[in-house]
Protein backbone atom coordinates (compact mmCIF):
# COMPACT_ATOMS: atom_id res chain seq x y z
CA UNK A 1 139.49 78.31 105.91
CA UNK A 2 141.17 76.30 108.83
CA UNK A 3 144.58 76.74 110.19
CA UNK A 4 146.93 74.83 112.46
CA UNK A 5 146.87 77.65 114.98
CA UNK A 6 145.96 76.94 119.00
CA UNK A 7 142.95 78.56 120.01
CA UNK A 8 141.93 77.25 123.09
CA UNK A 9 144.28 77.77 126.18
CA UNK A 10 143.62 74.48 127.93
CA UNK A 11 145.24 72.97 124.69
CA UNK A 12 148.00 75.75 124.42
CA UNK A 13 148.61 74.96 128.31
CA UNK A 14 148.76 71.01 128.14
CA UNK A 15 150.12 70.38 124.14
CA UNK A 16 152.30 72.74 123.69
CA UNK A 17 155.80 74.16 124.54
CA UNK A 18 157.05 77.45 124.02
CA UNK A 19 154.27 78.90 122.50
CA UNK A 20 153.08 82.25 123.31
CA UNK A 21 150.22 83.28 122.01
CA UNK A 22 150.57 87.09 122.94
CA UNK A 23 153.63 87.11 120.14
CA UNK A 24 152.78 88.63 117.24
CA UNK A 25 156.11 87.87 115.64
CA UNK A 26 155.94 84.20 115.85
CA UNK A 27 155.06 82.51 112.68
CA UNK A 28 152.04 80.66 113.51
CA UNK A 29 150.19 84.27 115.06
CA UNK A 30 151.61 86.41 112.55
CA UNK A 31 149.92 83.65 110.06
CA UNK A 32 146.63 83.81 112.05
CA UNK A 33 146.30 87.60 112.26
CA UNK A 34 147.08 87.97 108.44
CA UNK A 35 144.07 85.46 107.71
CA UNK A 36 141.62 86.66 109.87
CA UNK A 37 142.50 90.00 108.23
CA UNK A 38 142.55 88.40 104.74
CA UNK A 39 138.92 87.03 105.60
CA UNK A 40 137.67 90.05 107.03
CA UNK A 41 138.61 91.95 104.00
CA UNK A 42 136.72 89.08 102.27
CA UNK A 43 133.86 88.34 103.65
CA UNK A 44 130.61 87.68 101.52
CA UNK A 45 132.82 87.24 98.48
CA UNK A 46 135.19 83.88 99.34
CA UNK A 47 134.89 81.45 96.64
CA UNK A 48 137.36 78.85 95.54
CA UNK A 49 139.55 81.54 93.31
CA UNK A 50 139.75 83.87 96.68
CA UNK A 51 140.95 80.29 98.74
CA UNK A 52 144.03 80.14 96.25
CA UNK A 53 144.67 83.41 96.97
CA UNK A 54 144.53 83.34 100.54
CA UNK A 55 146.73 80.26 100.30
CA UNK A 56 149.46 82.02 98.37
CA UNK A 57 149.41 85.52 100.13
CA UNK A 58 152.95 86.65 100.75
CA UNK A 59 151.90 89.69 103.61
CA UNK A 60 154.04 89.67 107.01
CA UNK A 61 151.26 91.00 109.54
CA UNK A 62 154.36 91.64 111.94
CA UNK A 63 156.52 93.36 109.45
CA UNK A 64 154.00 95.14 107.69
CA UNK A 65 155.60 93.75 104.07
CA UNK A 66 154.88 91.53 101.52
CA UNK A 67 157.48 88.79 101.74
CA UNK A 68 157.44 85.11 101.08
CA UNK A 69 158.62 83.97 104.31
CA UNK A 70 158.03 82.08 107.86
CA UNK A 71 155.18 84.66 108.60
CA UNK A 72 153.32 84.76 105.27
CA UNK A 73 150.33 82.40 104.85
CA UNK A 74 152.30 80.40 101.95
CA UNK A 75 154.97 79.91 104.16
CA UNK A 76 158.59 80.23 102.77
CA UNK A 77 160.81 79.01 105.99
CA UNK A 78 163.61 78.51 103.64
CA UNK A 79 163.92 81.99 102.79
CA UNK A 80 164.07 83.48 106.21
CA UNK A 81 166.86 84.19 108.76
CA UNK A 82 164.63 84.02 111.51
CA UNK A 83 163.66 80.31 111.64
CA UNK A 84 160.92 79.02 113.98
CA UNK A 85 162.15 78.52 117.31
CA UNK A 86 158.63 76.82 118.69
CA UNK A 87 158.74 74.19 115.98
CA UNK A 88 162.84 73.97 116.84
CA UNK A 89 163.50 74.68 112.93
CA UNK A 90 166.53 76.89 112.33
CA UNK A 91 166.87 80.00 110.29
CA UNK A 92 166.21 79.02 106.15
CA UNK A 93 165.40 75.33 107.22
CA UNK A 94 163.54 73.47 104.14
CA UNK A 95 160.28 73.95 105.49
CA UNK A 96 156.97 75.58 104.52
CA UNK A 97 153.88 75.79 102.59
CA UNK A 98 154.32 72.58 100.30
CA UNK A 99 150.75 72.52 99.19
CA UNK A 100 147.40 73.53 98.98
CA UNK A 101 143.86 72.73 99.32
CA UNK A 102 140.56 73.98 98.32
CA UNK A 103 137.14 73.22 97.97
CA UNK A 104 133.57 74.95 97.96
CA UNK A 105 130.43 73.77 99.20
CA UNK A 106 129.32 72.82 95.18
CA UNK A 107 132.51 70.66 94.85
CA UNK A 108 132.35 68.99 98.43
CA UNK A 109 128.67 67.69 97.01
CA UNK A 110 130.45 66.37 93.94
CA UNK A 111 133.36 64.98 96.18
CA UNK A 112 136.08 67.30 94.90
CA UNK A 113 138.53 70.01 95.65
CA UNK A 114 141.28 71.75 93.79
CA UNK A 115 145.06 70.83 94.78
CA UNK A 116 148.50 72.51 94.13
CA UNK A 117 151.94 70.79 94.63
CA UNK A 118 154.33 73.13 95.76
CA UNK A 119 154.09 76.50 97.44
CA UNK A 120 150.37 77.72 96.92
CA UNK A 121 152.04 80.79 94.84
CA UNK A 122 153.84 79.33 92.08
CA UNK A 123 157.28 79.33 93.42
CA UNK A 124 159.63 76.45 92.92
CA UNK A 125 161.79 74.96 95.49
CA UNK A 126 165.26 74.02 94.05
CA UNK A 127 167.34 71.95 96.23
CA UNK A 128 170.91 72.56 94.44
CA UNK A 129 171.05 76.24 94.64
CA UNK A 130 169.36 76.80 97.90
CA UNK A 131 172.21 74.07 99.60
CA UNK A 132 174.65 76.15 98.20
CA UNK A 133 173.11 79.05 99.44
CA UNK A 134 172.98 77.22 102.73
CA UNK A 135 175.18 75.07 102.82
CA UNK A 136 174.59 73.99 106.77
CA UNK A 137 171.47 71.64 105.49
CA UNK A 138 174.01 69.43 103.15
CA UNK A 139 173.55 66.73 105.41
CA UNK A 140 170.25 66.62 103.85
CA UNK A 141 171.21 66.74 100.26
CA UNK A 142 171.03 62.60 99.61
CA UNK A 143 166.58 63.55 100.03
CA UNK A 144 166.44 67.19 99.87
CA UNK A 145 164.50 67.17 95.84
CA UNK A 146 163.53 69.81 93.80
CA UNK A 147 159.94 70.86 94.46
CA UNK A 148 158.43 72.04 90.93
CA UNK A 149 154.96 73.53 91.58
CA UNK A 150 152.04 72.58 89.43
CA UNK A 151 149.15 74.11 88.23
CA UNK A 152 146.04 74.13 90.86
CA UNK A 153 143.93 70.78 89.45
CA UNK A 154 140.71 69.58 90.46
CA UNK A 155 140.61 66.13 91.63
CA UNK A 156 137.24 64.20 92.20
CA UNK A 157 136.18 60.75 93.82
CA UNK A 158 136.21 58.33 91.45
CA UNK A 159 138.34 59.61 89.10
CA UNK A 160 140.20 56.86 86.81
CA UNK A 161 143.32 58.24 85.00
C-alpha cells in the first residue's frame, strides 16, 4: 500500500509549506493514521479484495466516524466543509479519490492490476446537482463532468480490445 504522505522531515522541511505533521486533523495524517491502522488490523491477510477495501474505507481517524470525506482514505473533498487548507482547496472543492489501483505479487508477474474509475467505493460524482449545491464552483461548470464509477476491472499488458 503506498500513500502520498511525507515521511521524512528533510523533505517535509525543504518541499513543503504548511504542513504539520503533528496534526492529526489534516487530511493527509488523518489518511495515514487510518491506513496504518487499516493495515495493522490486516496484516497476514492483505490480498487484492482487502486493497479495494482499504481504497474505499470511509473511517475519519480524527473524528472517530465513518464518513466519506477529506479525511477518509477514498477521499470525498467535495462533501466536506472543511476543505484542505495545505493543498489551498476550499471547503466541498471537486477534489478527491478519483480512482484506484491494485495489484498482487501473482498479477505484477503477469503484468496486471485491477483499476476502478471513480471513487474506490462506488459513489458517483454528479456535476449538476453538486454545483447547485455549491454553487461558488460554477465557474467550473463549462469542464466540471459527471464522474460515473465503474466496476473494479483487471487490465493486463498486452491486452488488445
Amino acid at each position: 500500500m503506498s500513500s502520498n504522505f511525507p515521511r521524512d522531515p528533510v523533505l517535509i522541511k525543504e518541499e513543503t509549506e504548511g504542513f504539520n505533521p503533528k496534526n492529526a486533523a489534516s487530511s493527509m495524517n488523518a489518511r495515514h493514521i487510518r491506513g496504518d491502522a487499516f493495515l495493522q488490523a490486516n496484516k497476514g491477510t492483505i490480498d487484492a479484495t482487502t486493497a479495494e477495501k482499504f481504497l474505499a474505507d470511509h473511517e475519519d481517524s480524527y473524528a472517530k466516524s465513518i464518513d466519506a470525506d477529506e479525511r477518509s482514505l477514498c477521499g470525498h473533498l467535495d462533501r466536506d466543509p472543511r476543505g484542505v487548507p495545505e493543498w489551498d482547496e476550499a471547503p466541498f472543492a471537486p477534489f478527491g479519490a478519483v480512482q484506484g489501483k491494485v495489484t498482487d505479487s501473482d498479477m505484477a508477474a503477469k503484468m496486471s492490476f485491477i483499476a476502478h474509475a471513480g471513487h474506490p467505493c462506488g459513489e458517483d460524482f454528479l456535476a449538476k446537482p453538486f454545483l447547485t449545491a455549491h454553487p461558488e464552483f460554477a465557474w467550473q461548470a463549462p469542464i466540471l463532468k459527471d464522474m460515473k464509477s465503474g466496476p473494479w476491472t483487471e487490465f493486463a499488458a498486452g491486452e488488445q480490445k
